[in-house]
Protein backbone atom coordinates (compact mmCIF):
# COMPACT_ATOMS: atom_id res chain seq x y z
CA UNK A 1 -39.67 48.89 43.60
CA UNK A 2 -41.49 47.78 46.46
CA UNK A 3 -41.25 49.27 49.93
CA UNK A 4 -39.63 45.34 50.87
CA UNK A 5 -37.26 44.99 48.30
CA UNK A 6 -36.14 48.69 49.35
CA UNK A 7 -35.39 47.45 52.87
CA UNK A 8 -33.91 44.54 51.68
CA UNK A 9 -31.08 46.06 49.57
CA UNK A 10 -30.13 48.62 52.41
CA UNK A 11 -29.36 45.89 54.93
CA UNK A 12 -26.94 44.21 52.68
CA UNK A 13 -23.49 44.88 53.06
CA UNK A 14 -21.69 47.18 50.95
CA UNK A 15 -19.09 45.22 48.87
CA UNK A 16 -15.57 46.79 48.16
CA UNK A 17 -13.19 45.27 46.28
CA UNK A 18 -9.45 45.87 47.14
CA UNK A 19 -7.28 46.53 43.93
CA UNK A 20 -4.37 44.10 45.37
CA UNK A 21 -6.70 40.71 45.40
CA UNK A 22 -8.29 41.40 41.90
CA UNK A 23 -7.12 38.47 39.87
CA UNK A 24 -6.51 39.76 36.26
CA UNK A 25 -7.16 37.16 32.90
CA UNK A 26 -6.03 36.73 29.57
CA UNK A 27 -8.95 37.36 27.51
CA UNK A 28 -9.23 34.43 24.92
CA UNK A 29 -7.16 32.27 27.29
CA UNK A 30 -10.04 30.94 29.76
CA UNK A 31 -9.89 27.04 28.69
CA UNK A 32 -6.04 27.34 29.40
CA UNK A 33 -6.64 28.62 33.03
CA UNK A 34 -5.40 26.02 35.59
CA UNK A 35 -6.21 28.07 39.11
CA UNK A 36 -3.83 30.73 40.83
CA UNK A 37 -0.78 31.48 42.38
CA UNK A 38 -0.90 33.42 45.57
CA UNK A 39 2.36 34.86 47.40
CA UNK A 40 2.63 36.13 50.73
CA UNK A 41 1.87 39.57 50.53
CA UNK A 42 1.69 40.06 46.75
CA UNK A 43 -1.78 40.17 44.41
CA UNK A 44 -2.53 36.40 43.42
CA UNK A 45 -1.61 35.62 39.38
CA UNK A 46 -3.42 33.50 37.52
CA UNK A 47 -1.57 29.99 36.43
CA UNK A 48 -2.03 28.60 32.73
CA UNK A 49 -1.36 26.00 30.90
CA UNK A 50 1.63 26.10 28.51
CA UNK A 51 0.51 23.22 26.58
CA UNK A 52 -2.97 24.06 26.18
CA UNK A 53 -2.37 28.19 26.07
CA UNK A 54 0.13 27.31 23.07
CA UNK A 55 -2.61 25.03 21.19
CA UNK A 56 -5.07 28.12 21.68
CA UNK A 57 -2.89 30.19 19.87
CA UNK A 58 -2.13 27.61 17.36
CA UNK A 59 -5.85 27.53 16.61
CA UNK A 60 -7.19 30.94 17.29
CA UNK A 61 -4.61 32.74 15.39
CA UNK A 62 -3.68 29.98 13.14
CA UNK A 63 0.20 29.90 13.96
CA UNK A 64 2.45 27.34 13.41
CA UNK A 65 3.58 25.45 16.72
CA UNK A 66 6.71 27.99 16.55
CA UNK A 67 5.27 31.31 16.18
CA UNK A 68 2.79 30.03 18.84
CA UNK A 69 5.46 29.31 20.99
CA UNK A 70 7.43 32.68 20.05
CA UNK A 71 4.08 34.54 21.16
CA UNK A 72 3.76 32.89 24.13
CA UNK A 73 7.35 33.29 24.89
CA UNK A 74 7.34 37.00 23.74
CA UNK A 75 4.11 37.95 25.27
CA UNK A 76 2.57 35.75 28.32
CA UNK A 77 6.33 35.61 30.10
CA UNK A 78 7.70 38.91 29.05
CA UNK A 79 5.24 39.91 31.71
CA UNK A 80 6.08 37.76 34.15
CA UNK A 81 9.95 37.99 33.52
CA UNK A 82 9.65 41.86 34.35
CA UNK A 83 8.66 41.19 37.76
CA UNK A 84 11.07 38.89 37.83
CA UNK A 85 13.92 41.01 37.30
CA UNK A 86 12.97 43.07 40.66
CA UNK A 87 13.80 39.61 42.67
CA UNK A 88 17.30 39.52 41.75
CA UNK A 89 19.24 39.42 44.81
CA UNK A 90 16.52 38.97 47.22
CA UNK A 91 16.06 35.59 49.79
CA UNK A 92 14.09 33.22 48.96
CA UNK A 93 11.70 30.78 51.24
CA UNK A 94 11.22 27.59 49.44
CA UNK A 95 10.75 24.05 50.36
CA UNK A 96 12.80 20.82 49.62
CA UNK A 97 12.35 16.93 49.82
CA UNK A 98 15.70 15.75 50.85
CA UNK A 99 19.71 17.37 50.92
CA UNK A 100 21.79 14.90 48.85
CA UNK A 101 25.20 14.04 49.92
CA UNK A 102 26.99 16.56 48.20
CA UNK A 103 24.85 18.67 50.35
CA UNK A 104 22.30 20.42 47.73
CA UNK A 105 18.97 20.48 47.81
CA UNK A 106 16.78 17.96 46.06
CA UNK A 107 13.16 18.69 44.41
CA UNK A 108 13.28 22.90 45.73
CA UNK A 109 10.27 24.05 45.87
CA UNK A 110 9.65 28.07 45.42
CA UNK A 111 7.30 29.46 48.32
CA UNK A 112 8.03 33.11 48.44
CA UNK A 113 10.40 35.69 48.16
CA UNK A 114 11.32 37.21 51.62
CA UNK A 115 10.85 40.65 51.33
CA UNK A 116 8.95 40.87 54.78
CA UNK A 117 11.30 40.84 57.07
């Protein structure tokens, strides 16, 4: 390696990456990826499609539309549904359109649990 390509790579900054903001993937799953979910204070979690995530397992692992959905049921939200379970009893920040006149709230939108305070 030359003497300039030496310098070069010992004035660039050293990356770190923080184990919190490492996004983690289904592998097999990529073309049913829609973006992610980020929560205040909290790694962000990757968002996929149902639709399309149940038509991957339809083809990929040639299961009828109800075992696909069982999987997906069984395995993609089990996850999710474990971490739910810890939110139980904890406020909620979310967002609405409008309070309808028996006083509820229309179109709630989740923002956050509000474990920060």
């Amino acid at each position: 390696m030359s003497n300039q390509k030496k310098k070069k790579a010992k004035s660039e900054p050293a990356t770190t990456e923080d184990a919190d903001s490492i996004l983690l993937l289904y592998a097999g799953l990529e073309d049913a990826f829609i973006g992610t979910v980020e929560q205040y204070g909290r790694p962000p979690i990757a968002c996929y499609s149902k639709r399309i995530t149940i038509s991957i397992l339809e083809k990929e692992f040639r299961l009828s539309a109800r075992h696909a959905q069982e999987r997906y049921e069984f395995e993609y939200l089990q996850n999710n549904f474990e971490e739910m379970k810890t939110w139980v009893g904890k406020e909620a920040t979310f967002k609405y359109f409008e309070r309808t006149k028996a006083n509820s709230y229309r179109f709630p939108l989740f923002k956050a649990i509000r474990d920060y305070e």
